[in-house]
N, C-alpha and C. Protein backbone atom coordinates (compact mmCIF):
# COMPACT_ATOMS: atom_id res chain seq x y z
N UNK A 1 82.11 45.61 162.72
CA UNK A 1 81.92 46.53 161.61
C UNK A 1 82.91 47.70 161.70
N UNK A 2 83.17 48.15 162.70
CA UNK A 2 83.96 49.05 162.93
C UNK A 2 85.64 48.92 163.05
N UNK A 3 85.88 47.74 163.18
CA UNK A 3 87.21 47.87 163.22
C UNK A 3 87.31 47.49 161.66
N UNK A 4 86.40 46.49 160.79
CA UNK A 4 86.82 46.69 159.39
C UNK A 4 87.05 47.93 158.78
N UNK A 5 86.10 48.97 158.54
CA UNK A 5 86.32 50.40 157.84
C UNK A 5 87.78 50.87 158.78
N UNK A 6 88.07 50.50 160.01
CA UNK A 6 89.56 50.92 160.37
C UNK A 6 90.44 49.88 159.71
N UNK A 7 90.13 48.83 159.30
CA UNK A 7 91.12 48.17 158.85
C UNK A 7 91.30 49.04 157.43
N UNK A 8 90.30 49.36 156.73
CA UNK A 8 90.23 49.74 155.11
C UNK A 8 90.80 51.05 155.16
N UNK A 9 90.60 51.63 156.07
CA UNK A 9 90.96 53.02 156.21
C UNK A 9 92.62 52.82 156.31
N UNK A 10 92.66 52.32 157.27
CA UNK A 10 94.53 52.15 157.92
C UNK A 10 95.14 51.91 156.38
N UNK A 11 94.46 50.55 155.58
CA UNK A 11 94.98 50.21 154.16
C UNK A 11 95.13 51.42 152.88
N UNK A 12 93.98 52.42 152.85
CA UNK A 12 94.19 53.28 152.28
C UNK A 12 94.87 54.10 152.33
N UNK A 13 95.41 54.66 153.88
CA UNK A 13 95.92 55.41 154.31
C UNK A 13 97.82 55.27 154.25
N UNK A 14 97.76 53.89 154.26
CA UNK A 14 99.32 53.10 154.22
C UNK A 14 99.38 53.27 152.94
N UNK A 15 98.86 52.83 151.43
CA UNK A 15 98.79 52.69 150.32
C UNK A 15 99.12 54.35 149.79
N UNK A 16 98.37 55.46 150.52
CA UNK A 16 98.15 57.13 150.10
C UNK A 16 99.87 57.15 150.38
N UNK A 17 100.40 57.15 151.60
CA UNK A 17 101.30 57.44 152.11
C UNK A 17 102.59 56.88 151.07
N UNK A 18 102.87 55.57 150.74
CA UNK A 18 103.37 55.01 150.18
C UNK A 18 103.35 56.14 148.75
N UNK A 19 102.35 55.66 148.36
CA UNK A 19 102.21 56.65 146.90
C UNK A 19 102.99 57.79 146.38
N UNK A 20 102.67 58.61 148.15
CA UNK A 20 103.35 59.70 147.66
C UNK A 20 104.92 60.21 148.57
N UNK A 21 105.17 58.74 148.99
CA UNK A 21 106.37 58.76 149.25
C UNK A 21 107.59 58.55 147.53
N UNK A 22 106.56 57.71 146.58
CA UNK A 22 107.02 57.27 145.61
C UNK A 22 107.25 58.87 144.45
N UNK A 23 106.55 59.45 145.43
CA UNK A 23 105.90 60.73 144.63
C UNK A 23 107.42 61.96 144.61
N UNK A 24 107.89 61.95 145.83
CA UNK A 24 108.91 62.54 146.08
C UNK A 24 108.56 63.74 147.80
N UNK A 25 106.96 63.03 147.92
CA UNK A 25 106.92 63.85 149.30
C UNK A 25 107.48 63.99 150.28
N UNK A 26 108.75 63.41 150.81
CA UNK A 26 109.71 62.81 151.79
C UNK A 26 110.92 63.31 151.16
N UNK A 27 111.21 63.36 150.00
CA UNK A 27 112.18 63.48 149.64
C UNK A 27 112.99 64.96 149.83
N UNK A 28 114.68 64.96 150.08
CA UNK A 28 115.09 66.31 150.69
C UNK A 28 115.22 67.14 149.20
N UNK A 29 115.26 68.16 149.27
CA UNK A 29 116.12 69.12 148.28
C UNK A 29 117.17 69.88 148.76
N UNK A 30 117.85 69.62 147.33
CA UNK A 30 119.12 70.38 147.60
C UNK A 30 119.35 71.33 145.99
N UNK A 31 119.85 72.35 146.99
CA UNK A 31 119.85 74.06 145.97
C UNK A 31 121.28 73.91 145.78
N UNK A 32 121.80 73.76 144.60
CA UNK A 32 122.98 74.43 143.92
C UNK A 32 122.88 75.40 143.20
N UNK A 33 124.10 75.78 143.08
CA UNK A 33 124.47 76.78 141.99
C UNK A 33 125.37 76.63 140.95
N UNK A 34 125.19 76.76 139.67
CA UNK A 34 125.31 76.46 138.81
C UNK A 34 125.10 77.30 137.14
N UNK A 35 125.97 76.90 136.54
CA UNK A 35 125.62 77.66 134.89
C UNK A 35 124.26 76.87 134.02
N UNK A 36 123.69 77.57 133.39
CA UNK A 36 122.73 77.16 132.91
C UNK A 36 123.11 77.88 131.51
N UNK A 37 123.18 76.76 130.31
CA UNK A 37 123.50 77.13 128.90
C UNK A 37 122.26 78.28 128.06
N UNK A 38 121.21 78.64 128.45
CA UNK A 38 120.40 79.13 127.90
C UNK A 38 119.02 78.70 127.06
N UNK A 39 118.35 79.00 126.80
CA UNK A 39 117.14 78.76 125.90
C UNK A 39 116.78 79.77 124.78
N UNK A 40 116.22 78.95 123.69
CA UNK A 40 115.41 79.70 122.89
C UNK A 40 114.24 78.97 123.14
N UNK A 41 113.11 79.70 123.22
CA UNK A 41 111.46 79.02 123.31
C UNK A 41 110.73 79.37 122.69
N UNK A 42 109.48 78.75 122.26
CA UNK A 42 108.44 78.96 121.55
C UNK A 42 106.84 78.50 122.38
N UNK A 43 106.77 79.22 122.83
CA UNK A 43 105.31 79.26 123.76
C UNK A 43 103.99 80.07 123.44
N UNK A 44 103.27 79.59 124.51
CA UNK A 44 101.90 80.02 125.04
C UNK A 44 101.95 80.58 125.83
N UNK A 45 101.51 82.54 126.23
CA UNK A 45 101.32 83.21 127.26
C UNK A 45 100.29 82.47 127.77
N UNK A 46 100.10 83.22 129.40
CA UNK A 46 99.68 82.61 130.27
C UNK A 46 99.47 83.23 130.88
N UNK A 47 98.12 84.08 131.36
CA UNK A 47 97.79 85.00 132.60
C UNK A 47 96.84 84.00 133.71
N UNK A 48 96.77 84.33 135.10
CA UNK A 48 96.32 83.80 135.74
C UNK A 48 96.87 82.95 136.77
N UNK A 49 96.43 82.22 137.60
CA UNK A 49 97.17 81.10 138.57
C UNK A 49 98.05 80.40 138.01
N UNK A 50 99.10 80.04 138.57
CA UNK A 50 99.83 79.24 137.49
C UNK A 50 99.60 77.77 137.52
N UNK A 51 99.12 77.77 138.69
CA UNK A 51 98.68 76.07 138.75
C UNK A 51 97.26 75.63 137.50
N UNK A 52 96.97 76.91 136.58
CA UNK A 52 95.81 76.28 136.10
C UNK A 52 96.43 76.58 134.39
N UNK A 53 98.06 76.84 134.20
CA UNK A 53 98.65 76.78 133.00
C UNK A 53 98.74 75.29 131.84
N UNK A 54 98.05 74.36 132.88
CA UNK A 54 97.73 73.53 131.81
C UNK A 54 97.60 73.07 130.70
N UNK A 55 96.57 74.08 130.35
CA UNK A 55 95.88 73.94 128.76
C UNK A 55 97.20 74.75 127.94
N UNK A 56 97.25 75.60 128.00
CA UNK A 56 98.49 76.03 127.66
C UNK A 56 100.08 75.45 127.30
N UNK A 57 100.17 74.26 128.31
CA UNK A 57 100.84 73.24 128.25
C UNK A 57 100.44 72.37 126.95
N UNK A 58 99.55 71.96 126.95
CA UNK A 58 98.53 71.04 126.16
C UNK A 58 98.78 71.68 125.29
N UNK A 59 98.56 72.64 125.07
CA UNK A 59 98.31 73.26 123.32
C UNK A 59 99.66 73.22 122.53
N UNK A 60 100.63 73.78 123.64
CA UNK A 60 101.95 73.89 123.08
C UNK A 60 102.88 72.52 122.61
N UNK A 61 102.30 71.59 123.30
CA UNK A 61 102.47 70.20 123.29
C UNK A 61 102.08 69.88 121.43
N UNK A 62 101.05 70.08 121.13
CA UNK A 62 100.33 69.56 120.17
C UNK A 62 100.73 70.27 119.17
N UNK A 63 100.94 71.42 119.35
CA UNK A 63 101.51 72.60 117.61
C UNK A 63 103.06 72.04 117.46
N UNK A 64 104.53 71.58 118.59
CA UNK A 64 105.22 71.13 118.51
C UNK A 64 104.94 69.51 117.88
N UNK A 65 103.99 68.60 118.50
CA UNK A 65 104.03 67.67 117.68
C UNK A 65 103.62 67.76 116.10
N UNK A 66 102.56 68.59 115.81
CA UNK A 66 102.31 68.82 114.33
C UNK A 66 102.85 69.49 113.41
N UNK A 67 103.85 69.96 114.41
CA UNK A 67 104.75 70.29 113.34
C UNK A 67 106.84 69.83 113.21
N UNK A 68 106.56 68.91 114.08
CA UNK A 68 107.62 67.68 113.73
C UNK A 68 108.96 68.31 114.68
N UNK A 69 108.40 69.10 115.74
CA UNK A 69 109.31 69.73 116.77
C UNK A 69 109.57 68.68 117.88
N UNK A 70 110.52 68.51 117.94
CA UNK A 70 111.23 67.68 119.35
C UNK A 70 110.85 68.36 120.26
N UNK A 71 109.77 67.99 121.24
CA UNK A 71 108.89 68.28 123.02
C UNK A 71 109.96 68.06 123.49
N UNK A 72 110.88 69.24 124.01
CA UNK A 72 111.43 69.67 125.32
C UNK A 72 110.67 70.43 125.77
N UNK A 73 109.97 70.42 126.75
CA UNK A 73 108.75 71.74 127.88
C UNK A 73 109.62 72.42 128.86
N UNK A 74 109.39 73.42 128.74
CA UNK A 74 109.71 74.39 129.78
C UNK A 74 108.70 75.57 130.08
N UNK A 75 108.76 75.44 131.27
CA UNK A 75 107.61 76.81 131.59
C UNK A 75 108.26 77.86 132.53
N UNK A 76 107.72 79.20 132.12
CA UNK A 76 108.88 80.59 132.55
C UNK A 76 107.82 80.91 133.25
N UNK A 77 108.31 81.35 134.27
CA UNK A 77 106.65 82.28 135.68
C UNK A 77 107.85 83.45 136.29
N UNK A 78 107.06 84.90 135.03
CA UNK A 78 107.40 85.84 135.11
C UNK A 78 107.24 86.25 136.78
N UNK A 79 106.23 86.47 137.25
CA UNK A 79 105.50 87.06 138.20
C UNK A 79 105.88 86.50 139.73
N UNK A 80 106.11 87.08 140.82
CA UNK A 80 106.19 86.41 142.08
C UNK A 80 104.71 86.75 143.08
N UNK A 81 104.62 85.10 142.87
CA UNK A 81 103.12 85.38 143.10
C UNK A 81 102.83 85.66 145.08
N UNK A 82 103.67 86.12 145.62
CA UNK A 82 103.95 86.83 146.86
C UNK A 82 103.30 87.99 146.72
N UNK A 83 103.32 88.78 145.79
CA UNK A 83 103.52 90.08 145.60
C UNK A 83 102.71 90.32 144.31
N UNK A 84 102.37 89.88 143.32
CA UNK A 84 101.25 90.07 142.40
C UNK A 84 99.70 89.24 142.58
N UNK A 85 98.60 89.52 142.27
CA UNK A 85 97.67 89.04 142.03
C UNK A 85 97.63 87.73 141.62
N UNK A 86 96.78 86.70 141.87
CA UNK A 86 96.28 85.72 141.05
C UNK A 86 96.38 85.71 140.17
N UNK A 87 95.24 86.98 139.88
CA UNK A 87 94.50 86.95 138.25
C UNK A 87 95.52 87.53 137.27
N UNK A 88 96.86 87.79 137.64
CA UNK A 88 96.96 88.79 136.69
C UNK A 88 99.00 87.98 136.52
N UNK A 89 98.85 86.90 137.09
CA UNK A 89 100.20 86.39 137.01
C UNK A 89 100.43 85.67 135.58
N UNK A 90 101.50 86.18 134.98
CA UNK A 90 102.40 85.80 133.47
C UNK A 90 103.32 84.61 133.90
N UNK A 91 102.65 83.97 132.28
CA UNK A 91 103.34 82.89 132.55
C UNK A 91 103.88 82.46 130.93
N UNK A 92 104.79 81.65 130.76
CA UNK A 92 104.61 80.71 129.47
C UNK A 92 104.93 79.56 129.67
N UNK A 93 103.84 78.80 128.82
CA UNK A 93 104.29 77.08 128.30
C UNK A 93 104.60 76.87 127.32
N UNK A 94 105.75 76.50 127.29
CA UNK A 94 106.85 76.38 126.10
C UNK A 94 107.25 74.74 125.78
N UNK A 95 108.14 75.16 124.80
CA UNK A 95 109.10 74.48 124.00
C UNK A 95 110.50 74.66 124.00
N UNK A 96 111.57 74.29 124.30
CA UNK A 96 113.00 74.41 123.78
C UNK A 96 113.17 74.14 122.34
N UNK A 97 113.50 74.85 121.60
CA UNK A 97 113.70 74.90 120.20
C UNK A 97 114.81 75.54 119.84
N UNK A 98 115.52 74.79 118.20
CA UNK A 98 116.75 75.00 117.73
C UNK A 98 115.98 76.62 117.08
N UNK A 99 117.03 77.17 116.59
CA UNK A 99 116.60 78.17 115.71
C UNK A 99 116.28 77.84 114.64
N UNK A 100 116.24 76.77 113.76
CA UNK A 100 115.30 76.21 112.91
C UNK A 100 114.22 75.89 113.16
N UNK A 101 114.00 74.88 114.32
CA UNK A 101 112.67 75.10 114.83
C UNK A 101 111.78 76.03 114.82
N UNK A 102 112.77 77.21 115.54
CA UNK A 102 112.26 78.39 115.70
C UNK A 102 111.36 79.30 114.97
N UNK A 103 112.33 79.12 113.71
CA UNK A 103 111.41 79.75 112.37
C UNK A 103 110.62 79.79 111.91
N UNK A 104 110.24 77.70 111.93
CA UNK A 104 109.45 77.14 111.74
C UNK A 104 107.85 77.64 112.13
N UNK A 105 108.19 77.68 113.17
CA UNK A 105 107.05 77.98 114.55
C UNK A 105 106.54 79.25 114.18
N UNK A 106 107.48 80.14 114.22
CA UNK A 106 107.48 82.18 114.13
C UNK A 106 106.43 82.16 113.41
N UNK A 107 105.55 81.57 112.38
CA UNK A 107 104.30 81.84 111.57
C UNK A 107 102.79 81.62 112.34
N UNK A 108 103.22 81.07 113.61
CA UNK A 108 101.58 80.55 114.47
C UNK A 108 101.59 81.91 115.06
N UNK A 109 100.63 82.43 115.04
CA UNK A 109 100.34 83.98 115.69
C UNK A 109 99.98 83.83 117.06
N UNK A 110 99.80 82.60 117.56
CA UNK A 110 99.29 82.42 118.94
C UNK A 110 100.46 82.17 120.20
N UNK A 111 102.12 81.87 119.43
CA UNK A 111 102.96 81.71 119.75
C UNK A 111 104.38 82.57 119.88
N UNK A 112 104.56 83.37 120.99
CA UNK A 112 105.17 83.66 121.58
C UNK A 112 106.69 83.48 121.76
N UNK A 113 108.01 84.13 121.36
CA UNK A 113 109.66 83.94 121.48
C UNK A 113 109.92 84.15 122.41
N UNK A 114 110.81 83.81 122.99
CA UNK A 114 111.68 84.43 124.47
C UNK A 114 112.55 83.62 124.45
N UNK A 115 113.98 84.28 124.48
CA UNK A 115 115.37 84.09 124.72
C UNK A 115 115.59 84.37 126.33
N UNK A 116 116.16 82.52 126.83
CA UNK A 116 116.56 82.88 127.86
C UNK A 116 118.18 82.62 128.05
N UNK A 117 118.52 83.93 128.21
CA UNK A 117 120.38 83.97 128.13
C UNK A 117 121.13 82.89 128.71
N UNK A 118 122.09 82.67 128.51
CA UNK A 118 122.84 81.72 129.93
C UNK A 118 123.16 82.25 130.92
N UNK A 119 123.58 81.41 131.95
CA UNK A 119 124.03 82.23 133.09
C UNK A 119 123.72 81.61 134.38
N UNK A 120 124.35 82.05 135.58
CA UNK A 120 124.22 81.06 136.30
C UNK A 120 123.16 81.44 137.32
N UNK A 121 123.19 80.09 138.01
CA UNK A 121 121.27 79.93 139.02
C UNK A 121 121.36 78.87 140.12
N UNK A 122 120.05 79.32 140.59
CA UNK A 122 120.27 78.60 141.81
C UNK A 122 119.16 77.13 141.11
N UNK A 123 119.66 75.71 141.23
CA UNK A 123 118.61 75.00 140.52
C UNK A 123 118.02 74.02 141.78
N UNK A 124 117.13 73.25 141.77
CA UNK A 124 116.84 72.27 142.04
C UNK A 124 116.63 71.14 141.73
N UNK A 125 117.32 69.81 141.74
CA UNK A 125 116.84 69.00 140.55
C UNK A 125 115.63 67.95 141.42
N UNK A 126 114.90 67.36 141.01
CA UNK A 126 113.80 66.77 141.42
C UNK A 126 113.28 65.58 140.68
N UNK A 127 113.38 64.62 140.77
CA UNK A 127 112.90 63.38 140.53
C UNK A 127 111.05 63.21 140.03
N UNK A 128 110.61 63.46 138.92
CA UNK A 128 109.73 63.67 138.94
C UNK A 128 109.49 62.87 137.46
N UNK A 129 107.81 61.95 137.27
CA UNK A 129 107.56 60.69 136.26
C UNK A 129 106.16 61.10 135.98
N UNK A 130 105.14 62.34 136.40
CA UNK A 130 103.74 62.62 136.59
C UNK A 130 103.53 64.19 137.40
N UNK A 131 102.19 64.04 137.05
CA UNK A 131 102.03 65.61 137.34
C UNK A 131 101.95 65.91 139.21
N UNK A 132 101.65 64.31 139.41
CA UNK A 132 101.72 64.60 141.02
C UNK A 132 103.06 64.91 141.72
N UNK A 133 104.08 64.84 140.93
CA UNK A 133 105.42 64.21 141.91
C UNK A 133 105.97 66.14 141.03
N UNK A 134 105.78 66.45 139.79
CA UNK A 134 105.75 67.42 139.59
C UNK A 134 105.22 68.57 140.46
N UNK A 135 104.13 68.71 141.08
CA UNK A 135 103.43 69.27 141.89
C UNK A 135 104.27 69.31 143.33
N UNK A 136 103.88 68.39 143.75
CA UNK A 136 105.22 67.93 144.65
C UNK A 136 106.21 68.87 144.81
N UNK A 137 107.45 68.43 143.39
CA UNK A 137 108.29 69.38 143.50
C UNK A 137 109.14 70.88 143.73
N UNK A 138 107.76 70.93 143.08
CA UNK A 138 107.42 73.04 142.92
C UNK A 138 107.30 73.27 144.40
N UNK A 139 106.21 72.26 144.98
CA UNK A 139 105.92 73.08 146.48
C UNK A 139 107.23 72.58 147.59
N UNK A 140 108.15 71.75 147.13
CA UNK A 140 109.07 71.44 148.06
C UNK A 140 110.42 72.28 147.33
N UNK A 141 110.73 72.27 146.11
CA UNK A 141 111.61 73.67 145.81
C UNK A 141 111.56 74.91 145.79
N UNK A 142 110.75 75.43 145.12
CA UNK A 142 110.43 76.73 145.38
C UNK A 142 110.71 77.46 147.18
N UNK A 143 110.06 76.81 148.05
CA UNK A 143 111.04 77.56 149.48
C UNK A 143 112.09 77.64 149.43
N UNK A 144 112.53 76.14 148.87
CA UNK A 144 114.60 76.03 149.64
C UNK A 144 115.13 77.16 148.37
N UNK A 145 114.64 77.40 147.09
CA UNK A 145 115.21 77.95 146.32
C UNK A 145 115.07 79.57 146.80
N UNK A 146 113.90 79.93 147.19
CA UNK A 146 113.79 80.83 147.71
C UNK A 146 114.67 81.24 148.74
N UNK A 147 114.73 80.62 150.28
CA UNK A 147 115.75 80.62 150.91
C UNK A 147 117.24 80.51 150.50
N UNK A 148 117.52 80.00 149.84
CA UNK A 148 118.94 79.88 149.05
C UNK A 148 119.43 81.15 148.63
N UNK A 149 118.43 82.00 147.26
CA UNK A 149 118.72 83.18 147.08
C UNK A 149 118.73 84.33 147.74
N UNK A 150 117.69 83.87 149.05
CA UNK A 150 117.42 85.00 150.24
C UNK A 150 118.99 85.22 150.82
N UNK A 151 119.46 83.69 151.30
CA UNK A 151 120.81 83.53 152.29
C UNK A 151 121.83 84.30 151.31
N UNK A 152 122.10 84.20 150.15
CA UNK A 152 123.04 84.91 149.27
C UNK A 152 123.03 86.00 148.56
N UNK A 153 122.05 86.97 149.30
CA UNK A 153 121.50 88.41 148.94
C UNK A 153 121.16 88.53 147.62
N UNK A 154 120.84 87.46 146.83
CA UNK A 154 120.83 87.64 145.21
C UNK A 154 119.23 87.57 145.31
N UNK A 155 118.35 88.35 145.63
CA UNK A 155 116.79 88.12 145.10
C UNK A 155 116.56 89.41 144.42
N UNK A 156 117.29 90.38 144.48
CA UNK A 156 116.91 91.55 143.44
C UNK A 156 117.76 91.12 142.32
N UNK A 157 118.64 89.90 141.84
CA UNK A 157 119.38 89.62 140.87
C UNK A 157 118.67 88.27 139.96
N UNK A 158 117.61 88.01 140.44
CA UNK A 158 116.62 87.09 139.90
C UNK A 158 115.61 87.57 138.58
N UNK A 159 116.60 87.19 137.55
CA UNK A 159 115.76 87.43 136.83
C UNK A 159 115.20 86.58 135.47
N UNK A 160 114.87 85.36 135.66
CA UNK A 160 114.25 84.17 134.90
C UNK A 160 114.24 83.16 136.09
N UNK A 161 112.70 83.08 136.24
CA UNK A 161 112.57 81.33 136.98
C UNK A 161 111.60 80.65 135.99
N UNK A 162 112.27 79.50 136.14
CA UNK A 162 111.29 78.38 135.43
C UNK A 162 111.89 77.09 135.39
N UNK A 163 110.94 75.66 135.22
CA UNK A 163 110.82 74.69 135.25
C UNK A 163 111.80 74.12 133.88
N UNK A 164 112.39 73.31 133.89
CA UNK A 164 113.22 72.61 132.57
C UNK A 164 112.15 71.18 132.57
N UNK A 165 111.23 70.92 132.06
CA UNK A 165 110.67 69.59 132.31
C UNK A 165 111.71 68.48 131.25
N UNK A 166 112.16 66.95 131.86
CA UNK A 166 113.27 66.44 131.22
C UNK A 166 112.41 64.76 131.42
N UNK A 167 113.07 63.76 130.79
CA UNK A 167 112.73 62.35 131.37
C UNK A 167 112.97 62.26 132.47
N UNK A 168 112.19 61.97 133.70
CA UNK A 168 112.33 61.45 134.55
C UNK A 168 112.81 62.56 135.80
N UNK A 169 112.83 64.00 135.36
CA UNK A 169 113.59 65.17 136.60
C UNK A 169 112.83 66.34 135.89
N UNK A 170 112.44 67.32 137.07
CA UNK A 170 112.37 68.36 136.64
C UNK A 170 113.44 69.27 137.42
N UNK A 171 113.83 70.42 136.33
CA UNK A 171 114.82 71.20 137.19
C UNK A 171 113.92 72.26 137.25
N UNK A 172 113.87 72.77 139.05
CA UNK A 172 113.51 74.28 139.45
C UNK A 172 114.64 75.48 139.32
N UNK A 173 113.96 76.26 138.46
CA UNK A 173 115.27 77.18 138.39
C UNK A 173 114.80 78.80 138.55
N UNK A 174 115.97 79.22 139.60
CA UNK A 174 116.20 80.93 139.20
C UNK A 174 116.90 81.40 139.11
N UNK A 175 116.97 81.93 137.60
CA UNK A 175 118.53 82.42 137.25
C UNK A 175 118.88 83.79 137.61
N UNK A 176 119.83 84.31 137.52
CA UNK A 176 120.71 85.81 138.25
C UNK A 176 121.20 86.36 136.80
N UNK A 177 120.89 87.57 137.18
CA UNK A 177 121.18 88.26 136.03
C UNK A 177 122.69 88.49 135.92
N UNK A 178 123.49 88.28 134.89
CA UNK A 178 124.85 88.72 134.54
C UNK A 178 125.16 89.74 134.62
């Protein structure tokens, strides 16, 4: 009896591992630097943890589909949550939008503009197909990106981080002010 539940266990445990090898848990990152062309967005503020920006996600998802907007997601995390509160961390879940889009949108009162300039950043790109390998990513970029800007004295020159969500990659980004 006992070596079966070790057999089932060992199987689950090989199968978990696997999973989230597929996931990107193993996988290295690497921090460049680089120009980033800019954004216009149309979002959902966001106070609170950022891991629970979800719904926010969701919503912004659904006013872009109903209203015939091409879902590019991006999410901006004002706040360094080192150094601010939980409860009180800014966030948005967005949209990339043309300035037609844009216009479009400007009439939902629940939705939020922000221009993010171009300019260059430290990125991470990350292989990511689901919210697990997404998850993943954040907690395996966010250090090296951190460290990256630490090693090149640019962390008082940080001023936009956020996620580019794309097919199949997400880019971690923090851009430097011009």
């Amino acid at each position: 009896m006992i070596k079966k539940i070790l057999i089932v266990l060992s199987a689950v445990l090989l199968i978990l591992m696997v999973y989230l090898y597929t996931q990107g848990l193993f996988a290295s990152i690497e921090v460049v630097e680089q120009p980033m062309s800019g954004y216009r967005v149309m979002g959902i503020e966001h106070r609170g943890p950022y891991e629970k920006i979800g719904d926010a996600f969701n919503r912004i998802h659904t006013i872009a589909d109903d209203h015939h907007v091409p879902v590019r997601m991006i999410g901006v995390y004002f706040d360094n949550p080192n150094e601010v509160a939980e409860d009180s961390l800014r966030s948005l879940a967005g949209v990339i939008v043309s300035v037609e889009d844009s216009l479009r949108l400007a009439a939902i009162p629940e939705l939020t503009s922000l221009i993010i300039p171009a300019g260059n950043a430290a990125v991470s790109n990350f292989e990511t197909d689901d919210m697990v390998s997404m998850i993943i990513g954040a907690m395996k970029s966010y250090p090296k990106l951190t460290e990256y800007v630490a090693a090149k004295n640019k962390g008082q020159e940080v001023n936009f981080v956020y996620e580019v969500y794309g097919e199949g990659q997400t880019q971690y980004v923090m851009q430097f002010q011009e």
